[in-house]
C-alpha atoms as a PDB file:
ATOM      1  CA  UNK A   1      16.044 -36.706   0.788  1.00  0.00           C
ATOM      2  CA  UNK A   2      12.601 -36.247  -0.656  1.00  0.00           C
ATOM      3  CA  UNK A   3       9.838 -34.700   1.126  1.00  0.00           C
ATOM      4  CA  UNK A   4       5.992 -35.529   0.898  1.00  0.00           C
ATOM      5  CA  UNK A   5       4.503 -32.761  -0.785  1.00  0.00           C
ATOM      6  CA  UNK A   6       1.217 -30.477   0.918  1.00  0.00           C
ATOM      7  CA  UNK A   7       0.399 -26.878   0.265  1.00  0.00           C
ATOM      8  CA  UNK A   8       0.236 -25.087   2.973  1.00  0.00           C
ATOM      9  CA  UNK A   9      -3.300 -22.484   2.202  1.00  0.00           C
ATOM     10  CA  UNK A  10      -3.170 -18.826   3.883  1.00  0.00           C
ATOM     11  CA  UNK A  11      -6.235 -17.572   3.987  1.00  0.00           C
ATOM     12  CA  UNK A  12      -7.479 -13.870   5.589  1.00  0.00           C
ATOM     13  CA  UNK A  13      -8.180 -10.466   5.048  1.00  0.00           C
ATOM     14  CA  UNK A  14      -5.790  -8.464   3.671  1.00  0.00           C
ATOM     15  CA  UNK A  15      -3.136  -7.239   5.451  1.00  0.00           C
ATOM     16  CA  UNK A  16      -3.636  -9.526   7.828  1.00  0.00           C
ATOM     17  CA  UNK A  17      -0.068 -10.667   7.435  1.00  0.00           C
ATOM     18  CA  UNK A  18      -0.376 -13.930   4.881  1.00  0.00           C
ATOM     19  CA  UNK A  19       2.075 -12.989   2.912  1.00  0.00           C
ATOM     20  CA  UNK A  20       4.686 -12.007   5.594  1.00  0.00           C
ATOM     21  CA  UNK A  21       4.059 -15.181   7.417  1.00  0.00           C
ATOM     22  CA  UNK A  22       4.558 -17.350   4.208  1.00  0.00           C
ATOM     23  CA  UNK A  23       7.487 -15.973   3.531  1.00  0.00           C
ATOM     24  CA  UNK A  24       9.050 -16.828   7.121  1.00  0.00           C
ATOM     25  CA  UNK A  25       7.586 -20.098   7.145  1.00  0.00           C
ATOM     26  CA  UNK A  26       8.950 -20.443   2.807  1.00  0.00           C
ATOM     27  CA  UNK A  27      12.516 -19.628   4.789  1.00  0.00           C
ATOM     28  CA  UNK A  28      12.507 -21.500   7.605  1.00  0.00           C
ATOM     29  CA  UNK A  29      11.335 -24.913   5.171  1.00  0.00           C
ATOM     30  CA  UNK A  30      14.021 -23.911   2.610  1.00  0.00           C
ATOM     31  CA  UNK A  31      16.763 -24.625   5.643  1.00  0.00           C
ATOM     32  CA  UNK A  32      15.628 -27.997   6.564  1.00  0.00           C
ATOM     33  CA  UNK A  33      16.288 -29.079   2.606  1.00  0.00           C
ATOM     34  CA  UNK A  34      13.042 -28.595   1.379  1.00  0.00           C
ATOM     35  CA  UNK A  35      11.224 -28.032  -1.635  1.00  0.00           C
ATOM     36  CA  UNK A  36       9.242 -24.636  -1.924  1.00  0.00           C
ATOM     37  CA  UNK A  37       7.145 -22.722  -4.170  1.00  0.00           C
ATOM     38  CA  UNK A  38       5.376 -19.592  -3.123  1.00  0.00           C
ATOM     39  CA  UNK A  39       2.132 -18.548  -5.157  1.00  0.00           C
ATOM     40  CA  UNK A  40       1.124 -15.427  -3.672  1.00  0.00           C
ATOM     41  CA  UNK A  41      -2.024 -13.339  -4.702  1.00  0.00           C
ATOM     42  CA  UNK A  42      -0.455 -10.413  -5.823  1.00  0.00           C
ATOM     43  CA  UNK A  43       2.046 -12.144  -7.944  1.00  0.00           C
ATOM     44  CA  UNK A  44      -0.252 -14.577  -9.302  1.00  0.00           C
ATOM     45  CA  UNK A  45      -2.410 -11.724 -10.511  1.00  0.00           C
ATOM     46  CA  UNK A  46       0.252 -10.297 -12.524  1.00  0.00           C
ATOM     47  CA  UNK A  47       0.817 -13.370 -14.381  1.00  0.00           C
ATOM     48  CA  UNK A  48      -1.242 -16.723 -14.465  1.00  0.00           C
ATOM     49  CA  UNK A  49      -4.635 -14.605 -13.350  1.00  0.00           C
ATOM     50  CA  UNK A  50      -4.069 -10.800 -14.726  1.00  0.00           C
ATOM     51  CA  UNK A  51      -7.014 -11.315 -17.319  1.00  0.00           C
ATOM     52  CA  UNK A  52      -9.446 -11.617 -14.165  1.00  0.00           C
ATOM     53  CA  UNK A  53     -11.152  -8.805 -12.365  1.00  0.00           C
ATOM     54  CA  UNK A  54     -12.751  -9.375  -8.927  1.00  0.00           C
ATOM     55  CA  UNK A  55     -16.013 -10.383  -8.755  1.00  0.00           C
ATOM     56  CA  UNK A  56     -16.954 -13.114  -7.349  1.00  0.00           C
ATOM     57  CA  UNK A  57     -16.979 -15.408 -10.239  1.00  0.00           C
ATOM     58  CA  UNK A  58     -13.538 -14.056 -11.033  1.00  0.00           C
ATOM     59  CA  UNK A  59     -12.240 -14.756  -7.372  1.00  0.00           C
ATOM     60  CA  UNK A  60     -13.676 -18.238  -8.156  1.00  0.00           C
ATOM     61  CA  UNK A  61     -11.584 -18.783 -11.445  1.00  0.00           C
ATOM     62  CA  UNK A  62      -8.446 -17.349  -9.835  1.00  0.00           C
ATOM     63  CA  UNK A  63      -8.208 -19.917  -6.467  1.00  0.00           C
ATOM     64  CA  UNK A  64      -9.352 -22.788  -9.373  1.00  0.00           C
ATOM     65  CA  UNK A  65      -6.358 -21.786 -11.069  1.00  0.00           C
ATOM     66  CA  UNK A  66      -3.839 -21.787  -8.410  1.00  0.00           C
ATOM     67  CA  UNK A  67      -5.539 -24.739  -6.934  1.00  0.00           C
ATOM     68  CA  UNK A  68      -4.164 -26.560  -9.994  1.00  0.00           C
ATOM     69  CA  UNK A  69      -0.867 -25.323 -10.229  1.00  0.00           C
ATOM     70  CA  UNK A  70      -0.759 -26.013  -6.461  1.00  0.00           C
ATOM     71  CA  UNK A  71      -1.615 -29.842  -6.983  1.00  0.00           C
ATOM     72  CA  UNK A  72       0.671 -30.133  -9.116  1.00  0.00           C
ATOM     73  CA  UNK A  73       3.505 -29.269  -7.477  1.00  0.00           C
ATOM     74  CA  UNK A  74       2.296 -30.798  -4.189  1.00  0.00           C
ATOM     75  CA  UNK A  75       1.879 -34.325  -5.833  1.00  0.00           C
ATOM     76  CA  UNK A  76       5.670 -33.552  -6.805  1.00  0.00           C
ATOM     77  CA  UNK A  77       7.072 -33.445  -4.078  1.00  0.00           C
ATOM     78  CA  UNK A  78       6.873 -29.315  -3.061  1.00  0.00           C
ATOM     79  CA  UNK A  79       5.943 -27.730  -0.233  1.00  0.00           C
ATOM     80  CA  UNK A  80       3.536 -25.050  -1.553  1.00  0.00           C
ATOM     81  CA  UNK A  81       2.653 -21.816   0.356  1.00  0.00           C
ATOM     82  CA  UNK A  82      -0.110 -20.185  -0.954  1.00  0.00           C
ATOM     83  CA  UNK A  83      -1.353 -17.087  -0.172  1.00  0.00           C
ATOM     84  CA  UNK A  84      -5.142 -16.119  -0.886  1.00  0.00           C
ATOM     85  CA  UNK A  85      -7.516 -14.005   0.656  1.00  0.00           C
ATOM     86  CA  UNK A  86      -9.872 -16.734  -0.870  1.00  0.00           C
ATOM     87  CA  UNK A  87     -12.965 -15.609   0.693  1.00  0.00           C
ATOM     88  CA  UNK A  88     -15.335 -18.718   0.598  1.00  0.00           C
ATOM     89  CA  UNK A  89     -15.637 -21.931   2.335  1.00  0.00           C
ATOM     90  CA  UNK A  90     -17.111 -23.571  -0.795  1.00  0.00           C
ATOM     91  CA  UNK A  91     -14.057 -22.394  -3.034  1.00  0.00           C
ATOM     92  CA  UNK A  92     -11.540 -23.363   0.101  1.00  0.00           C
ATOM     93  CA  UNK A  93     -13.492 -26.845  -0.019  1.00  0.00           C
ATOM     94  CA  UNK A  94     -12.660 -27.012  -3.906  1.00  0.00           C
ATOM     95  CA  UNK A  95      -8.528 -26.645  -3.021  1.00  0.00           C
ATOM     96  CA  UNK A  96      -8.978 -29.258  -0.665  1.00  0.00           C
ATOM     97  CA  UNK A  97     -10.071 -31.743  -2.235  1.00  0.00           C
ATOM     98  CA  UNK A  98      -8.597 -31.207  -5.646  1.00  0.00           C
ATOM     99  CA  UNK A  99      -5.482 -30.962  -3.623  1.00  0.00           C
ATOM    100  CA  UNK A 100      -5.452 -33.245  -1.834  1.00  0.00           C
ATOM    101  CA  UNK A 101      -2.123 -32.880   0.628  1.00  0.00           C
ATOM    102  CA  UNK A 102      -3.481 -29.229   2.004  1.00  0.00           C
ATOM    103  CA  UNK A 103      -3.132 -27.356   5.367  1.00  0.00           C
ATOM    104  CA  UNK A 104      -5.761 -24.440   5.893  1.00  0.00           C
ATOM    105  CA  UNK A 105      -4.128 -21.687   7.899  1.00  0.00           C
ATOM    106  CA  UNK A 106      -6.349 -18.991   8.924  1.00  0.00           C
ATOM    107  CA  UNK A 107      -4.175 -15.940   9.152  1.00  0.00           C
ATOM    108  CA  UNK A 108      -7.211 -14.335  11.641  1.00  0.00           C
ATOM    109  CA  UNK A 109      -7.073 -10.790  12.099  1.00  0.00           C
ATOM    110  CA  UNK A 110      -9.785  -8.057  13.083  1.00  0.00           C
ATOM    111  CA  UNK A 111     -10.539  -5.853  10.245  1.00  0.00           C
ATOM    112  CA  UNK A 112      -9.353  -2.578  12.164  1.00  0.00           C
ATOM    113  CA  UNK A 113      -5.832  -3.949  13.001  1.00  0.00           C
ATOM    114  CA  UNK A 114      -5.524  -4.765   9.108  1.00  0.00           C
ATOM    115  CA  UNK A 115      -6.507  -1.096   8.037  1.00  0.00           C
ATOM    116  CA  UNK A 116      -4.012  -0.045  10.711  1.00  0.00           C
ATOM    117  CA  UNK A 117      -1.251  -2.195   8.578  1.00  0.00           C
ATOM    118  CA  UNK A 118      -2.528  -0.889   5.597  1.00  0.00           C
ATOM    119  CA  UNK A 119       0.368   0.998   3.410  1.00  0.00           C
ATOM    120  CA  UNK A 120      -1.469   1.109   0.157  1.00  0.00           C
ATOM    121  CA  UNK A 121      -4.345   2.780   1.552  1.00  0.00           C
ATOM    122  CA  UNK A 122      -6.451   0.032   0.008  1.00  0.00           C
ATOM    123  CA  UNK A 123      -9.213  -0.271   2.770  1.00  0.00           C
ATOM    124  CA  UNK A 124      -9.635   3.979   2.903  1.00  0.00           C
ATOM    125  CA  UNK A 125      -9.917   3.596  -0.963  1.00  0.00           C
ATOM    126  CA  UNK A 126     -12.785   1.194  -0.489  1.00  0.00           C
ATOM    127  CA  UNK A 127     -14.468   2.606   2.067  1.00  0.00           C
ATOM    128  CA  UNK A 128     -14.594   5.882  -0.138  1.00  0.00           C
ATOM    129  CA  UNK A 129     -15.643   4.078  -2.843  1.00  0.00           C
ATOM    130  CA  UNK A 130     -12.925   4.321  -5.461  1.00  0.00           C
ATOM    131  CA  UNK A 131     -12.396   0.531  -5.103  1.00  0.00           C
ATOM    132  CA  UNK A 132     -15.473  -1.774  -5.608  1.00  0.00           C
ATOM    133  CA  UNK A 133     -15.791  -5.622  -4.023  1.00  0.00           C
ATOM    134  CA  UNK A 134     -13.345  -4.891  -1.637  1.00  0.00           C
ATOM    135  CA  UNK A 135     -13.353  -8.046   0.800  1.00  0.00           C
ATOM    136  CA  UNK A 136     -14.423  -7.157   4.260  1.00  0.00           C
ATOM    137  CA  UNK A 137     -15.731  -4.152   3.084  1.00  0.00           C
ATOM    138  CA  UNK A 138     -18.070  -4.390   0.681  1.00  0.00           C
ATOM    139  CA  UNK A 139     -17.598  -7.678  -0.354  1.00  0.00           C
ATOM    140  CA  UNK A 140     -18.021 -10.775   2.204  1.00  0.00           C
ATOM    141  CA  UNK A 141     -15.136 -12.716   3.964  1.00  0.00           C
ATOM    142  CA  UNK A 142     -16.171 -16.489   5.406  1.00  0.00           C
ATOM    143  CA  UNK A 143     -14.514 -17.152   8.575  1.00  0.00           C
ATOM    144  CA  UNK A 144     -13.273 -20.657   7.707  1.00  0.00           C
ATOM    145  CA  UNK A 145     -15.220 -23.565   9.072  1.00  0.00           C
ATOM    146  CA  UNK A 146     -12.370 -26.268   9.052  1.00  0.00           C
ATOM    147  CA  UNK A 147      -9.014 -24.506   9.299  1.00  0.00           C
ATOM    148  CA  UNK A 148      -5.897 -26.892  10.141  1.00  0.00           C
ATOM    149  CA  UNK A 149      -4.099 -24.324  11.947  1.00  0.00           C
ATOM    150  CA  UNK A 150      -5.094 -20.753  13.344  1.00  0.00           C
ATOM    151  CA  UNK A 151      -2.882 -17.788  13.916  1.00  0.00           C
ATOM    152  CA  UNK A 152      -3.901 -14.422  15.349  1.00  0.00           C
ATOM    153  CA  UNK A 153      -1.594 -11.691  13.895  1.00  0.00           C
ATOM    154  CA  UNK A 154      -3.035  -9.430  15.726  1.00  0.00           C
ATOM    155  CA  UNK A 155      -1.910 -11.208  18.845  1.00  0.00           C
ATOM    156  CA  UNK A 156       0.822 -12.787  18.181  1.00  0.00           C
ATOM    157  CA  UNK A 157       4.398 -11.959  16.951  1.00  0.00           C
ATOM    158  CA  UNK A 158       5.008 -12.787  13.477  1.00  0.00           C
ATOM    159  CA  UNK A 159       8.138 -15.491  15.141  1.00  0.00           C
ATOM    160  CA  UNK A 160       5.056 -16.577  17.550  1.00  0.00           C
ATOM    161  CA  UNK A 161       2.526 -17.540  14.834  1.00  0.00           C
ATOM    162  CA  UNK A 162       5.618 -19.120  12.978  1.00  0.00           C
ATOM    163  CA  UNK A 163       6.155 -21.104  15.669  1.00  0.00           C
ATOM    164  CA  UNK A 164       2.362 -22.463  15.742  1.00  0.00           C
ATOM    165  CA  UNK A 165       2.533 -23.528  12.095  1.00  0.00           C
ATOM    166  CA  UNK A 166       5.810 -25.295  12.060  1.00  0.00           C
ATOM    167  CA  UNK A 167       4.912 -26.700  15.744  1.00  0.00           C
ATOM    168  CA  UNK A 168       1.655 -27.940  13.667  1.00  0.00           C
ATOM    169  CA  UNK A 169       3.468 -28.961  10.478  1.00  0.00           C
ATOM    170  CA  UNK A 170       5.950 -31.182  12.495  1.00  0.00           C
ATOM    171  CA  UNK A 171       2.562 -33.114  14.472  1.00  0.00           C
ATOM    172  CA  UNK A 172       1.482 -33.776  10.871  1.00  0.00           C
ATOM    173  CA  UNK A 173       4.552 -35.001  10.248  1.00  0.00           C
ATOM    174  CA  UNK A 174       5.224 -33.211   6.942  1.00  0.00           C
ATOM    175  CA  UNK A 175       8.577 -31.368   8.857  1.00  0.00           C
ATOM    176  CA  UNK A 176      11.838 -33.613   8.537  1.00  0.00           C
ATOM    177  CA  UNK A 177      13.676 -35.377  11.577  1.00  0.00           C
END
């Protein structure tokens, strides 16, 4: 049976949990007969983006990549779950409408809970210095102004926020019977 296509956006700081949450939510889709394609920010950057650095212009030219790899697999059909930091409202505005078929989730979590989460040691690396443009840090993150959906990782279980997006997807009607 096909499926309308939509990409679904996560946006957030990292280690906020995007990634984790895309994944269950990729899963979850995949059982109900779905297509899915995951473009995920570290992945992307090691392929389709690894020429770009990240300043803002580059951040720019990075989403405006995926955002048209994204449309084109959402006009055929996919469900796309794409995970971004994407740190602007006017670049998130850009995916939209190229897009078309797209789903803002705001992965929201304070800044201290993600440097809790933080394996890499990416936020003690920026606050020392060693990394530069850091978002959150010393580079700015934009609370979205028109998120679809909101989750609060820092509140709720990674099954809970599931829950809210899927709960959300099927009011949209983009789940099947």
């Amino acid at each position: 049976m096909e499926h309308k296509g939509f990409t679904l956006w996560f946006t957030g700081l990292a280690c906020s949990g995007k990634s984790v949450l895309a994944n269950v939510v990729a899963e979850d889709l995949k059982k109900r007969g779905m297509k899915v394609e995951r473009l995920d920010g570290d992945i992307v950057r090691k392929g389709l983006t690894r020429d770009l650095g990240f300043s803002d212009e580059d951040r720019r030219m990075n989403i405006e990549r995926v955002t048209f790899v994204a449309k084109l697999l959402t006009r055929n059909g996919v469900a796309v779950l794409a995970s971004f930091i994407s740190p602007f409202n006017d670049i998130r505005a850009y995916s939209r409408k190229e897009i078309g078929t797209y789903i803002l989730v705001y992965v929201k979590c304070p800044i201290e809970v993600c440097e809790q989460r933080d394996i890499k040691g990416m936020y003690a690396k920026a606050r020392a210095g060693e990394i530069k443009q850091f978002t959150g840090i010393d580079s700015p993150f934009e609370e979205p102004n028109k998120a679809d959906i909101v989750v609060e990782t820092d509140k709720q279980t990674i099954e809970e926020s599931k829950k809210v997006i899927l709960d959300a997807l099927s009011e949209m009607g983009y789940l099947p019977d």
